[in-house]
N, C-alpha and C. Protein backbone atom coordinates (compact mmCIF):
# COMPACT_ATOMS: atom_id res chain seq x y z
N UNK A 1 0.84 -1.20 0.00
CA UNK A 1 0.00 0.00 0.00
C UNK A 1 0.88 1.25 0.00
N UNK A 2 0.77 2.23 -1.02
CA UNK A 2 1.25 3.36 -0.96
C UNK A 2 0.99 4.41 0.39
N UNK A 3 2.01 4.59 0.85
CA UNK A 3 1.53 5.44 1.90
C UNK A 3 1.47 7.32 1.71
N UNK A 4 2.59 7.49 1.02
CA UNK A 4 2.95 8.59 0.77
C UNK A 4 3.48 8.74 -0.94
N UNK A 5 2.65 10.05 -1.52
CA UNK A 5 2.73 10.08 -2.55
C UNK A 5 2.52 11.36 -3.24
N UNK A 6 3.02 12.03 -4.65
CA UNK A 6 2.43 13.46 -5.08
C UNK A 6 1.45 13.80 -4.63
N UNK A 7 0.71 15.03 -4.85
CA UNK A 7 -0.50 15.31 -4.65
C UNK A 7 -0.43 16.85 -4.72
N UNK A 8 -1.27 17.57 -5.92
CA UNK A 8 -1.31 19.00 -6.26
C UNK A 8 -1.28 19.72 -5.13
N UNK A 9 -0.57 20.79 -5.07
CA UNK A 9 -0.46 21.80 -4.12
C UNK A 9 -1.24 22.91 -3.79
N UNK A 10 -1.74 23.43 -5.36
CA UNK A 10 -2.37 24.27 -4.99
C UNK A 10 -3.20 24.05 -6.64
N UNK A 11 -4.42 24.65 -6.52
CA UNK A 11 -5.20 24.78 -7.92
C UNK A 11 -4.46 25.44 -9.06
N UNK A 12 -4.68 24.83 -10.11
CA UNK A 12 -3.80 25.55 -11.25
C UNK A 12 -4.51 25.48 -12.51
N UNK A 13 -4.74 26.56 -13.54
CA UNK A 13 -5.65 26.55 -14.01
C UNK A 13 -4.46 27.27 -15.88
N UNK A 14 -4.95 26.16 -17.27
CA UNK A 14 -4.24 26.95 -18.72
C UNK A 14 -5.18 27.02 -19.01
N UNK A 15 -5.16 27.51 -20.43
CA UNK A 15 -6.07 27.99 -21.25
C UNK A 15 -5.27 28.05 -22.84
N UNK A 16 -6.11 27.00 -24.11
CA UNK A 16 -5.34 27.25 -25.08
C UNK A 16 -6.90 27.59 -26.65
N UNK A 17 -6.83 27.99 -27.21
CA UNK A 17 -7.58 28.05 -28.29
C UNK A 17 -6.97 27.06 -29.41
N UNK A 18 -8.23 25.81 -29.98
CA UNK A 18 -8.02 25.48 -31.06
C UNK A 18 -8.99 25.69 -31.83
N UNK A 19 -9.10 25.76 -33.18
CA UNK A 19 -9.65 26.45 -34.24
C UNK A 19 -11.15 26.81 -33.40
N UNK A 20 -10.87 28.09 -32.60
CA UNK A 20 -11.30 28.57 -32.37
C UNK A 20 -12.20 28.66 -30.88
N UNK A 21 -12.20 27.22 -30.76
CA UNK A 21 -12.42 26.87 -29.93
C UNK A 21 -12.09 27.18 -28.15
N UNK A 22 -12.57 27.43 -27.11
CA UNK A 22 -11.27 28.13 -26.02
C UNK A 22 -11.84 26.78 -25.06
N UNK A 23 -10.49 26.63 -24.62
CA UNK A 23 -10.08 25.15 -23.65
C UNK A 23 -9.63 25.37 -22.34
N UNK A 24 -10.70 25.45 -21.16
CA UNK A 24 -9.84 25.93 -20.00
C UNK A 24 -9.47 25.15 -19.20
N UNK A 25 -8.50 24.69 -18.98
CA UNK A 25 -8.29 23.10 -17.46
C UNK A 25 -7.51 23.52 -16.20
N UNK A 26 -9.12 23.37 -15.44
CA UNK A 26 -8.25 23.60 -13.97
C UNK A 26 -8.24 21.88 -13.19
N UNK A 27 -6.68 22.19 -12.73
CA UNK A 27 -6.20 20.95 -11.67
C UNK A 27 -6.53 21.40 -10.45
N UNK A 28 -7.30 20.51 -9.95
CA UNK A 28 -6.94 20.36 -7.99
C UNK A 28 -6.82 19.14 -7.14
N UNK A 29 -6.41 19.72 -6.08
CA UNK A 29 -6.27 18.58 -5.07
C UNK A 29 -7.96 18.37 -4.69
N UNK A 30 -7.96 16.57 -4.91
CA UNK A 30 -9.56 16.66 -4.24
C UNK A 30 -9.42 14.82 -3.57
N UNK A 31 -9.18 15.17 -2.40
CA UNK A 31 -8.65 14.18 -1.41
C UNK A 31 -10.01 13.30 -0.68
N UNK A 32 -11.17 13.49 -1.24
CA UNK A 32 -12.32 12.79 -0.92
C UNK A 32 -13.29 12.78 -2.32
N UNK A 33 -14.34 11.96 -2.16
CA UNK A 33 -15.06 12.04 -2.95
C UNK A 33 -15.88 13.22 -2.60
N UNK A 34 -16.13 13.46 -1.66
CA UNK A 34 -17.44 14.92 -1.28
C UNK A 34 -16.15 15.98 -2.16
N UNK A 35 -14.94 15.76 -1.84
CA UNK A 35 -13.88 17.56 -2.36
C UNK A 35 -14.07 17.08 -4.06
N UNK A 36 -13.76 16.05 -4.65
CA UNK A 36 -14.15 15.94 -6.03
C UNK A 36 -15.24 16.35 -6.89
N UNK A 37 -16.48 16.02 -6.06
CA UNK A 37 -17.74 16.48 -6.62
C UNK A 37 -17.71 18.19 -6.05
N UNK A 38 -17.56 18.64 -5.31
CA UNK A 38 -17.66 19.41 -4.82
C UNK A 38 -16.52 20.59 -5.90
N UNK A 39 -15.39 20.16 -6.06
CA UNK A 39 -14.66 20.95 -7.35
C UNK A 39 -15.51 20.85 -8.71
N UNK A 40 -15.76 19.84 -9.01
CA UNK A 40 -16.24 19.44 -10.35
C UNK A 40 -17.41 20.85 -10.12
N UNK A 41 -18.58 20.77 -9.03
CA UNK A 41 -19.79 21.83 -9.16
C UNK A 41 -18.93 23.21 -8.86
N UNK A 42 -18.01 23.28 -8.28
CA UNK A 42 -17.81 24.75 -8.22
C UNK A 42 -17.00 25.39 -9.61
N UNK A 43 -16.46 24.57 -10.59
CA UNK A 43 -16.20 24.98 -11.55
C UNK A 43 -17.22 25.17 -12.69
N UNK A 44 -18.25 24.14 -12.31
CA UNK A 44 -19.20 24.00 -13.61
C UNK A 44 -20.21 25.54 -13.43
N UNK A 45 -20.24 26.27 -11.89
CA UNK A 45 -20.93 27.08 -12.02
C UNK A 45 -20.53 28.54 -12.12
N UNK A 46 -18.72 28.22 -11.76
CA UNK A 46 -17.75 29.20 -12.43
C UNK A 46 -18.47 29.68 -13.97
N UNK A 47 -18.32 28.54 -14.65
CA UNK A 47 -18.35 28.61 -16.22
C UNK A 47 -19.61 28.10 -17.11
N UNK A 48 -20.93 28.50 -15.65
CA UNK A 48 -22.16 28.10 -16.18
C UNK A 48 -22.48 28.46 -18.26
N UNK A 49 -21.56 29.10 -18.26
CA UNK A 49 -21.97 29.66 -19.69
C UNK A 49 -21.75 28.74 -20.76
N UNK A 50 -20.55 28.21 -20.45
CA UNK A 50 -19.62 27.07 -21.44
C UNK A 50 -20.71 26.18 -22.26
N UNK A 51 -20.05 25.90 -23.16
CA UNK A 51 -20.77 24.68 -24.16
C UNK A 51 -20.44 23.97 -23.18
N UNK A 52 -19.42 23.34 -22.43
CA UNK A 52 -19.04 21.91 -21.98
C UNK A 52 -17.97 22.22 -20.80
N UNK A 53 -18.69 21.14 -19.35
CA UNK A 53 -17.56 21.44 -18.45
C UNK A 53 -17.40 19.92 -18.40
N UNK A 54 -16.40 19.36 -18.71
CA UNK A 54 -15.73 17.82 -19.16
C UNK A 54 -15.21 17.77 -17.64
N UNK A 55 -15.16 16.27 -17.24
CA UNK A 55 -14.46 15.87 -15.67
C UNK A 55 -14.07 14.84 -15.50
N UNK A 56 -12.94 14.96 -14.59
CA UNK A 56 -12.35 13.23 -14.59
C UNK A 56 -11.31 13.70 -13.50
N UNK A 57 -11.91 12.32 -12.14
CA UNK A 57 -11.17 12.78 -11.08
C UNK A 57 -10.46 11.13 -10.69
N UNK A 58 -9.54 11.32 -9.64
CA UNK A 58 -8.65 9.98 -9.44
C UNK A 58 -8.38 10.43 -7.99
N UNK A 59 -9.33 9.80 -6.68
CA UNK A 59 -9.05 10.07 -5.54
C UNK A 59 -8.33 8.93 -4.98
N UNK A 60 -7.18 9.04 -4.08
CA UNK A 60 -6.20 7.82 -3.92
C UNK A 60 -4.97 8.22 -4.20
N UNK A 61 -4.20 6.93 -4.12
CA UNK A 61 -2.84 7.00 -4.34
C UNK A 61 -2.43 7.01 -5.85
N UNK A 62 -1.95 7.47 -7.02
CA UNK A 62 -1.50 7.91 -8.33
C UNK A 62 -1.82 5.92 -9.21
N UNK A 63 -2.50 6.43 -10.00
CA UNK A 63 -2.96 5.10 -10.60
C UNK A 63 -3.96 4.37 -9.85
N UNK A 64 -4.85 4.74 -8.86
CA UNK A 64 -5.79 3.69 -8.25
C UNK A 64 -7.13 4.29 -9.15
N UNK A 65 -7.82 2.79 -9.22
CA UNK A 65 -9.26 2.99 -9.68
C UNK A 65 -9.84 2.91 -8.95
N UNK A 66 -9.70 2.92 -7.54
CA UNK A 66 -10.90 2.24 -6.26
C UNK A 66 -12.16 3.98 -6.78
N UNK A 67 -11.20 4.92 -6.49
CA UNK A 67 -12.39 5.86 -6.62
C UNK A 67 -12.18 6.88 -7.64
N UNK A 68 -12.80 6.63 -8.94
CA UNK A 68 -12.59 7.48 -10.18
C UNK A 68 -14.15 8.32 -10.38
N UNK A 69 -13.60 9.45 -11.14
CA UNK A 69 -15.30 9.34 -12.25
C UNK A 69 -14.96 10.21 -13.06
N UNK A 70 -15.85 10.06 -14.21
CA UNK A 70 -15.53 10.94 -15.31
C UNK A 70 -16.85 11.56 -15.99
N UNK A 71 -16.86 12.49 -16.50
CA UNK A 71 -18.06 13.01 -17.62
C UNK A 71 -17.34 13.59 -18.71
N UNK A 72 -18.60 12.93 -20.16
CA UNK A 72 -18.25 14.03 -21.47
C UNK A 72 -19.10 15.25 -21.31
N UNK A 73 -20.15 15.25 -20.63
CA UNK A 73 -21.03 16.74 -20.52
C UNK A 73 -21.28 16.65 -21.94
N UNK A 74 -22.40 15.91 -22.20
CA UNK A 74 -22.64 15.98 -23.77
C UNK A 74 -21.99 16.44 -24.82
N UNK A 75 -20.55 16.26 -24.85
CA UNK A 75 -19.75 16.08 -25.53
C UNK A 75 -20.11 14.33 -26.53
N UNK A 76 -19.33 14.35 -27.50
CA UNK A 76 -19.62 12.13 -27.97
C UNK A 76 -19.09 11.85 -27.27
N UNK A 77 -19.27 10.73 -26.97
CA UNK A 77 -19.20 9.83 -25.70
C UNK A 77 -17.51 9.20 -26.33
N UNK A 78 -17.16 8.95 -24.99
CA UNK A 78 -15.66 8.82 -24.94
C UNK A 78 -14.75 9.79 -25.18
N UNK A 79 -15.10 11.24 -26.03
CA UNK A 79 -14.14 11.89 -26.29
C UNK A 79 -13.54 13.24 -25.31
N UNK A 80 -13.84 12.66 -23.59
CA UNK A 80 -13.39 14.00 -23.17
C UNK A 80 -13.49 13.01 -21.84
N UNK A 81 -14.46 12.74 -20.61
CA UNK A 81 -13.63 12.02 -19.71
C UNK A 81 -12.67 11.11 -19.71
N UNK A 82 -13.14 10.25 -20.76
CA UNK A 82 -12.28 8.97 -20.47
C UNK A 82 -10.75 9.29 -20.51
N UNK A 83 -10.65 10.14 -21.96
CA UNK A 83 -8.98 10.65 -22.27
C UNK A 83 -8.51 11.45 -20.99
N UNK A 84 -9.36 12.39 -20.26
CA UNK A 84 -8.76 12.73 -19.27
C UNK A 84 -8.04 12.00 -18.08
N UNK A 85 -8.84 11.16 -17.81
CA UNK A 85 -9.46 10.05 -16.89
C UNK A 85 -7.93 9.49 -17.14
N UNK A 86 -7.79 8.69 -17.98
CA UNK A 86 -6.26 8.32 -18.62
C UNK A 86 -4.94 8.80 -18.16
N UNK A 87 -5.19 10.08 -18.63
CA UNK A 87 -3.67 11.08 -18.47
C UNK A 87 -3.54 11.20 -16.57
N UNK A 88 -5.05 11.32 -16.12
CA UNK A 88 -4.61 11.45 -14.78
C UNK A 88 -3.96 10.41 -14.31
N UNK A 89 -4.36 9.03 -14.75
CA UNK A 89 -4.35 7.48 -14.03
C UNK A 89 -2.68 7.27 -14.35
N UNK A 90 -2.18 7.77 -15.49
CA UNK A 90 -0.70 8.04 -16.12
C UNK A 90 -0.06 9.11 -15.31
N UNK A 91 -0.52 10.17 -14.35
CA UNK A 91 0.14 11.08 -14.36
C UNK A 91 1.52 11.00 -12.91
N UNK A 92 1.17 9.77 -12.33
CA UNK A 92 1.69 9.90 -11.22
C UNK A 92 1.45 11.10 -10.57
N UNK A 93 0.34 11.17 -10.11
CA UNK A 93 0.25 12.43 -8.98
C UNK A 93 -1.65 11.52 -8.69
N UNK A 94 -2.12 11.81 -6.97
CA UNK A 94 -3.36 11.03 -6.87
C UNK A 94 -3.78 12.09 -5.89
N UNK A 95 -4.47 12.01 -5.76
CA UNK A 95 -5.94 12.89 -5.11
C UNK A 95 -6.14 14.28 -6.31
N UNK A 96 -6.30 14.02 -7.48
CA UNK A 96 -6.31 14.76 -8.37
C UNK A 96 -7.52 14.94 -9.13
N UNK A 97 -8.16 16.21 -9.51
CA UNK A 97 -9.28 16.39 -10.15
C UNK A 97 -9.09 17.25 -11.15
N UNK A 98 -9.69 17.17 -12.53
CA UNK A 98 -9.52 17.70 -13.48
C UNK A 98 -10.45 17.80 -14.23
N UNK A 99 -10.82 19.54 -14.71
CA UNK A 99 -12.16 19.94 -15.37
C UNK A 99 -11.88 20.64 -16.82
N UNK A 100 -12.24 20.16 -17.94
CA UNK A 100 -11.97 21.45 -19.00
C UNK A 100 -13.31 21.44 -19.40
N UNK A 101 -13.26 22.82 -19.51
CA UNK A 101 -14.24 23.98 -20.25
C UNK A 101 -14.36 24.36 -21.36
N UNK A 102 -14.99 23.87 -22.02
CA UNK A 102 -14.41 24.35 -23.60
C UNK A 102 -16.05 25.48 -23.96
N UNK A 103 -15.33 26.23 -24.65
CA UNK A 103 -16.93 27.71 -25.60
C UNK A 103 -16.06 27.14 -26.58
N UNK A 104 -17.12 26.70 -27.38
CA UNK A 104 -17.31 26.26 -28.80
C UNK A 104 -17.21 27.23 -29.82
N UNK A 105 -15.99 27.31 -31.11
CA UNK A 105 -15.70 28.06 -31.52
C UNK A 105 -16.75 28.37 -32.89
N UNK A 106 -17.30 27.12 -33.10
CA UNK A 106 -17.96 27.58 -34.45
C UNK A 106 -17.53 26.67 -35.62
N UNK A 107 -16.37 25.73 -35.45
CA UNK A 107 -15.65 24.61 -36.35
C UNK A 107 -15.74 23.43 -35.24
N UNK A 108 -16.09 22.30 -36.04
CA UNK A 108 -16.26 21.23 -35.59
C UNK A 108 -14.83 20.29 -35.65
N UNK A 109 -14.33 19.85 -34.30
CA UNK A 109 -12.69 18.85 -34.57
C UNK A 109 -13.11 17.68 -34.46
N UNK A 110 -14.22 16.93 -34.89
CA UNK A 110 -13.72 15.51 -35.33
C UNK A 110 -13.76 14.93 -33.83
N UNK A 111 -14.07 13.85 -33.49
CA UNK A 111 -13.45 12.80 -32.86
C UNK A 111 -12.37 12.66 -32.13
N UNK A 112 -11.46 12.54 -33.00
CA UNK A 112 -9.86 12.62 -32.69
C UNK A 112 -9.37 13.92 -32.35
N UNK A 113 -9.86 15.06 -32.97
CA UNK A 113 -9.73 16.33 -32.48
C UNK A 113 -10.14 16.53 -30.66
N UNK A 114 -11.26 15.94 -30.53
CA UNK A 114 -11.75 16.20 -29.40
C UNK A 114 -10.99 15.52 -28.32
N UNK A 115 -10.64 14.59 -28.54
CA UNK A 115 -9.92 13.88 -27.57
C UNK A 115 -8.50 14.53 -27.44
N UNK A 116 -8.13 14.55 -28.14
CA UNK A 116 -6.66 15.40 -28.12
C UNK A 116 -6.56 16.34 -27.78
N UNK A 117 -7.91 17.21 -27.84
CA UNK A 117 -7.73 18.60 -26.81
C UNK A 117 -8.24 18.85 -25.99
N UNK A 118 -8.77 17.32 -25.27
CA UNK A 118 -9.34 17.20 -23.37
C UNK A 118 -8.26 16.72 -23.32
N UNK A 119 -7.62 15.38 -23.88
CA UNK A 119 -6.35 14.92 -23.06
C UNK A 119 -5.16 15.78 -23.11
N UNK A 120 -5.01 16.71 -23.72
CA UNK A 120 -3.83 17.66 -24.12
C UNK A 120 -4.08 18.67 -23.40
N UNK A 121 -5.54 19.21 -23.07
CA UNK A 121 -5.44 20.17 -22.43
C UNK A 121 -4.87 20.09 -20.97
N UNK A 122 -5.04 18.45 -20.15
CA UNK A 122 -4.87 17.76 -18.79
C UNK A 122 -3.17 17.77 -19.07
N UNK A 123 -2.72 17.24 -19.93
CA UNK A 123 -1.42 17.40 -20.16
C UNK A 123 -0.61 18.74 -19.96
N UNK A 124 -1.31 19.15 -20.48
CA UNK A 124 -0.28 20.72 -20.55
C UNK A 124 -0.57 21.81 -19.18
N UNK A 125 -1.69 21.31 -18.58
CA UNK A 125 -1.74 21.67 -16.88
C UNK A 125 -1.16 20.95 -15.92
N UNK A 126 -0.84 19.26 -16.62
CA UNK A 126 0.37 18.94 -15.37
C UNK A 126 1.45 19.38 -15.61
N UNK A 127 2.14 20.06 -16.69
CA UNK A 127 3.38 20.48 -16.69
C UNK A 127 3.47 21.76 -15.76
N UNK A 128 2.38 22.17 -15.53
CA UNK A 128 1.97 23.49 -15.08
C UNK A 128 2.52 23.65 -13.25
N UNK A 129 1.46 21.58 -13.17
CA UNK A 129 1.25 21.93 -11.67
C UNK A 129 2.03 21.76 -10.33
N UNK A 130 2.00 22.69 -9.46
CA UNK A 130 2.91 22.58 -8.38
C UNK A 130 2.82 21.12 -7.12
N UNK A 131 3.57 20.67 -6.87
CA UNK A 131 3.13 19.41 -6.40
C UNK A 131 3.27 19.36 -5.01
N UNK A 132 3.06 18.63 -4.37
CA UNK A 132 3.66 18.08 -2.24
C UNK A 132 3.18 16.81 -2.09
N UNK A 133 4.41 16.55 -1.14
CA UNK A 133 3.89 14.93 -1.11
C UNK A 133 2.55 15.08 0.33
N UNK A 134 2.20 13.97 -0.01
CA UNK A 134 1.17 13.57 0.85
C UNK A 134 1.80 11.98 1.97
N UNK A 135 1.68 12.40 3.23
CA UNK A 135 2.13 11.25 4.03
C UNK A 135 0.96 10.60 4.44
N UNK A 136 0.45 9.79 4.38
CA UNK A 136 -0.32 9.37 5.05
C UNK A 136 0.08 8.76 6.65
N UNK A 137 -0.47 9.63 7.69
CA UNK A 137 0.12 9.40 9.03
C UNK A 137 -1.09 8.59 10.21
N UNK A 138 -0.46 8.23 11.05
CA UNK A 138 -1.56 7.75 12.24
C UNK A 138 -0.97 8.33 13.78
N UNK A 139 -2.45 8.06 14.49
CA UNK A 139 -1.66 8.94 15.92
C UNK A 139 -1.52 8.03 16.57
N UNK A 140 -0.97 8.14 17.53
CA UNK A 140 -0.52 7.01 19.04
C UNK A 140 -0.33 7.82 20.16
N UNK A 141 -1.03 7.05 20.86
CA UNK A 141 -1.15 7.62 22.59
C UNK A 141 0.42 6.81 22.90
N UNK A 142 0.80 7.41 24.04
CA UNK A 142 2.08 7.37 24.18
C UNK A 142 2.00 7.38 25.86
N UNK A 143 2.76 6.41 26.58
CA UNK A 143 2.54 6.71 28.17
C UNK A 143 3.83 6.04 28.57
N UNK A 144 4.46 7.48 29.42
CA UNK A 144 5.79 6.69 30.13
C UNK A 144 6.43 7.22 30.92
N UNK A 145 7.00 6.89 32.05
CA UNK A 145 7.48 7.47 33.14
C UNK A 145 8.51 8.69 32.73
N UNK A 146 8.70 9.61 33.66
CA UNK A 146 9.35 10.59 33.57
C UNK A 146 10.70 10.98 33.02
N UNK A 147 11.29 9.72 33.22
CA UNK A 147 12.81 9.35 33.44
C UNK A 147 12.97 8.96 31.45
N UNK A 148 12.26 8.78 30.87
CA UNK A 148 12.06 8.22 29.52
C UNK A 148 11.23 9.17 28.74
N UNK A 149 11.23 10.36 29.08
CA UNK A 149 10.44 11.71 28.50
C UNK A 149 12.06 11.84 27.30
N UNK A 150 12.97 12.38 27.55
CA UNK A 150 13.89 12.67 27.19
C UNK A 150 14.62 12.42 26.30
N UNK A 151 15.07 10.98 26.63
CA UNK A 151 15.66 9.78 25.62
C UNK A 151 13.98 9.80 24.53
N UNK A 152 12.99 9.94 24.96
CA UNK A 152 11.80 9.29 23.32
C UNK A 152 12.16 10.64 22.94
N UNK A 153 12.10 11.93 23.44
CA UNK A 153 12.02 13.24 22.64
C UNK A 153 12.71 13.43 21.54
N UNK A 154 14.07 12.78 21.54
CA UNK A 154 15.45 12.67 21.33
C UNK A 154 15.45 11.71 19.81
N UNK A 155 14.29 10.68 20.08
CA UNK A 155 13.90 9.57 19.01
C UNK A 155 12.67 9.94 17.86
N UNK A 156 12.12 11.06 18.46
CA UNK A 156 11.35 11.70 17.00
C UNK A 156 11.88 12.45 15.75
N UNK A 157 12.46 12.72 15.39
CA UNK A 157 13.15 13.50 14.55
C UNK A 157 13.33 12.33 13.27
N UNK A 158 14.02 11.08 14.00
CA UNK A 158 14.61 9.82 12.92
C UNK A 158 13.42 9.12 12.45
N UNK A 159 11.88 9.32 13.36
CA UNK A 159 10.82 8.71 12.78
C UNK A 159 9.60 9.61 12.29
N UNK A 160 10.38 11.22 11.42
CA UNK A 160 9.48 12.04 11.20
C UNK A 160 8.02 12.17 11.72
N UNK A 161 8.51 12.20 13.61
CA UNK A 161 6.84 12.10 14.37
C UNK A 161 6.90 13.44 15.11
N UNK A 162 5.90 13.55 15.48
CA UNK A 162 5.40 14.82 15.96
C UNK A 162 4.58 14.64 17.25
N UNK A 163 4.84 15.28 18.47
CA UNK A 163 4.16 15.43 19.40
C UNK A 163 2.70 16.36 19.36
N UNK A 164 1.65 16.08 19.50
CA UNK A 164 0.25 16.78 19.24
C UNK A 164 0.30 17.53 19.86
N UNK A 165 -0.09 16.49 21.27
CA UNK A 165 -0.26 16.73 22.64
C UNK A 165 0.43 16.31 23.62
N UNK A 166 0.30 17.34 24.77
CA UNK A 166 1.11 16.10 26.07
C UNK A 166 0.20 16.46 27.20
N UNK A 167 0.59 15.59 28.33
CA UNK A 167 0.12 15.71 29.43
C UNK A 167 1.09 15.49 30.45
N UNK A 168 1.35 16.21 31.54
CA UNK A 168 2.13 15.97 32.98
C UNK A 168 1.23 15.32 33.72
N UNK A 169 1.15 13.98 34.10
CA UNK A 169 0.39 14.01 35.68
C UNK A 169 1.21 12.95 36.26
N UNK A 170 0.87 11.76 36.85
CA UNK A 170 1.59 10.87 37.41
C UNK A 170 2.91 10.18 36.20
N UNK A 171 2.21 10.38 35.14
CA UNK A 171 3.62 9.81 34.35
C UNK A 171 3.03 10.69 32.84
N UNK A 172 4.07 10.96 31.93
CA UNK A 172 3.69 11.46 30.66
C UNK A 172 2.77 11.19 30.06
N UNK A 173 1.81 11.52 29.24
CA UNK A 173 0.90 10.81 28.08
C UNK A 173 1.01 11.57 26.99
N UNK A 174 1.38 11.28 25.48
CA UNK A 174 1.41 11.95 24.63
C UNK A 174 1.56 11.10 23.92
N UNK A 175 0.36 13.05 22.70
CA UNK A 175 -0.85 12.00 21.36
C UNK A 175 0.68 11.90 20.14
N UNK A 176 0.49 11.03 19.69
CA UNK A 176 2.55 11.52 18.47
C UNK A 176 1.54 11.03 16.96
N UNK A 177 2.10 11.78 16.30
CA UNK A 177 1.86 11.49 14.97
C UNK A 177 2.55 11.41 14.29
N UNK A 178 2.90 10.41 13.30
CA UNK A 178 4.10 9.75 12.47
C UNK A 178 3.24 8.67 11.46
N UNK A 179 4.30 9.03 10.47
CA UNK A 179 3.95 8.39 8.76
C UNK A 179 3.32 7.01 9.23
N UNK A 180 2.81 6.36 8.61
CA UNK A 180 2.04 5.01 8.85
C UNK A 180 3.29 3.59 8.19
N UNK A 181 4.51 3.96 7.62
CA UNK A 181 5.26 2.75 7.51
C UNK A 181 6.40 2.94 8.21
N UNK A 182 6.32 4.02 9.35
CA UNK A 182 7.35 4.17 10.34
C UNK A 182 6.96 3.74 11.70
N UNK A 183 5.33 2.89 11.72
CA UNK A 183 4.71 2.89 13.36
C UNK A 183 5.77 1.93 13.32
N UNK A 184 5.84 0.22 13.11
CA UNK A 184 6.41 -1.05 13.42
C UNK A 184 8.00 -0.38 14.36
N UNK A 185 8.50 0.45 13.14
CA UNK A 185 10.09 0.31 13.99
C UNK A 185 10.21 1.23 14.99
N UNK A 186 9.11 2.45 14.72
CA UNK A 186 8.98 3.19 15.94
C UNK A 186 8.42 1.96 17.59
N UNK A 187 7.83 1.26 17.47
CA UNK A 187 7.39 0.76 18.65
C UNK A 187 8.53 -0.15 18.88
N UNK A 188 9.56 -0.47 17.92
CA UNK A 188 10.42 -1.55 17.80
C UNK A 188 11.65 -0.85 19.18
N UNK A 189 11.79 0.77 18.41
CA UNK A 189 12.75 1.73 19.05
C UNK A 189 12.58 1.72 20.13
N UNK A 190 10.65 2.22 20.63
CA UNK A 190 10.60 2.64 22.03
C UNK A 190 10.80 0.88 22.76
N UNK A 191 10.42 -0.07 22.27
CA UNK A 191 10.65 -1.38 23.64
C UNK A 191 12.38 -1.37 23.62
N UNK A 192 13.43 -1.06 22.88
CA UNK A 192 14.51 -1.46 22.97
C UNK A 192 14.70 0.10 24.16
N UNK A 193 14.29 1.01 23.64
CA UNK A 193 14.78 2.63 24.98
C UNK A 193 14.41 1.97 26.25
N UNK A 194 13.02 1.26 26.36
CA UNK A 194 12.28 1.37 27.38
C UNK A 194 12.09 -0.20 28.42
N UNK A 195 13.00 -1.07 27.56
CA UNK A 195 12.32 -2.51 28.08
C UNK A 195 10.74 -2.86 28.81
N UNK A 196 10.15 -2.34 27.71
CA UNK A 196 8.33 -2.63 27.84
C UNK A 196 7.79 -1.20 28.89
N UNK A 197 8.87 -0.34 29.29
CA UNK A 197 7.79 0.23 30.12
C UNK A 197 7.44 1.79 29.65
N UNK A 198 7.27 2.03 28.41
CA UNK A 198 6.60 2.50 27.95
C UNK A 198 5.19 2.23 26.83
N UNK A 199 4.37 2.26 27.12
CA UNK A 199 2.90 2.08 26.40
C UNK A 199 2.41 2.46 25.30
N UNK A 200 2.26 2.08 24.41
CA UNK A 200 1.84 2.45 23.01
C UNK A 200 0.29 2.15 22.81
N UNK A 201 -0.73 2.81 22.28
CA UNK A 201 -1.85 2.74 21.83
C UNK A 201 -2.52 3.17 20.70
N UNK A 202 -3.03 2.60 19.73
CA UNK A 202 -3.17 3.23 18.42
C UNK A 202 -4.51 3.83 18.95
């Protein structure tokens, strides 16, 4: 399982004219299905005017189909999600959503025209787009005598974890958050610091 992977940084939006035609594709990060649909309608009412707001989103890790979807927006069928749909599933980058807009110029491109300038338009906005990885992390309650505050503090840094929260009372408690393929050797670390007497809880 991918844990950590690309994922758009910020919305990014080209724009190219073919015979006459104007092609607008905005990229975003859309890390759920509610943020996918939820981009897809806030663009379509951006550009309520458009002949066509075309869509094709890929929520997940870069290449998963668990959660896709696409529309031609009465465009012919096949010639504008699916090609998008494609370039995203190719693009190595995942929690990604992608909309083009096309106002119809008045010349008709064919088939092959059409596809080439939904999938070209997705193309030429990933060259565009700014990227960050995405970690996928988990938290852990954390409990341990006083004397072993110090030496674990000392051990976060090597397992990119983070203290949330803490608590002082009879002995430490603290919430830590760290990447999800670093828990095993992190708990591996704290029994070798601690010989069992510190507590781990997912």
């Amino acid at each position: 399982m991918t844990t950590r992977y690309p994922i758009p940084a910020s919305e990014t939006r080209t724009e190219e004219i073919i015979l006459r035609s104007r092609f607008i594709t905005t990229l975003a990060a859309v890390g759920t299905l509610a943020e996918a649909r939820a981009f897809v309608a806030r663009v379509r009412t951006e550009f309520a005017d458009a002949s066509h707001n075309c869509w094709a989103y890929v929520v997940g890790a870069p290449g998963s189909t668990a959660q896709i979807g696409m529309s031609d927006d009465g465009e012919p069928a096949g010639v504008a999600g699916k090609p998008m749909l494609q370039v995203l599933l190719g693009s190595g980058v995942g929690d990604i959503g992608a909309v083009v807009t096309r106002y119809f110029g008045g010349v008709k491109l064919g088939t092959g025209g059409l596809v080439r300038a939904y999938s070209g338009g997705v193309k030429a906005a990933l060259l565009q787009l700014p990227l960050l990885e995405k970690v996928e992390r988990v938290l852990l309650h954390v409990t341990l005598p006083y004397r072993l505050y110090q030496p674990l503090a000392r051990l976060l840094p090597a397992f990119e974890a983070e203290v949330i929260e803490s608590q002082f009372a009879a002995e430490v408690t603290l919430s830590v958050s760290l990447p999800v393929e670093q828990v095993n050797d992190w708990r591996d670390a704290l029994r070798e610091l601690s010989a069992g007497a510190i507590q781990v809880v997912e």
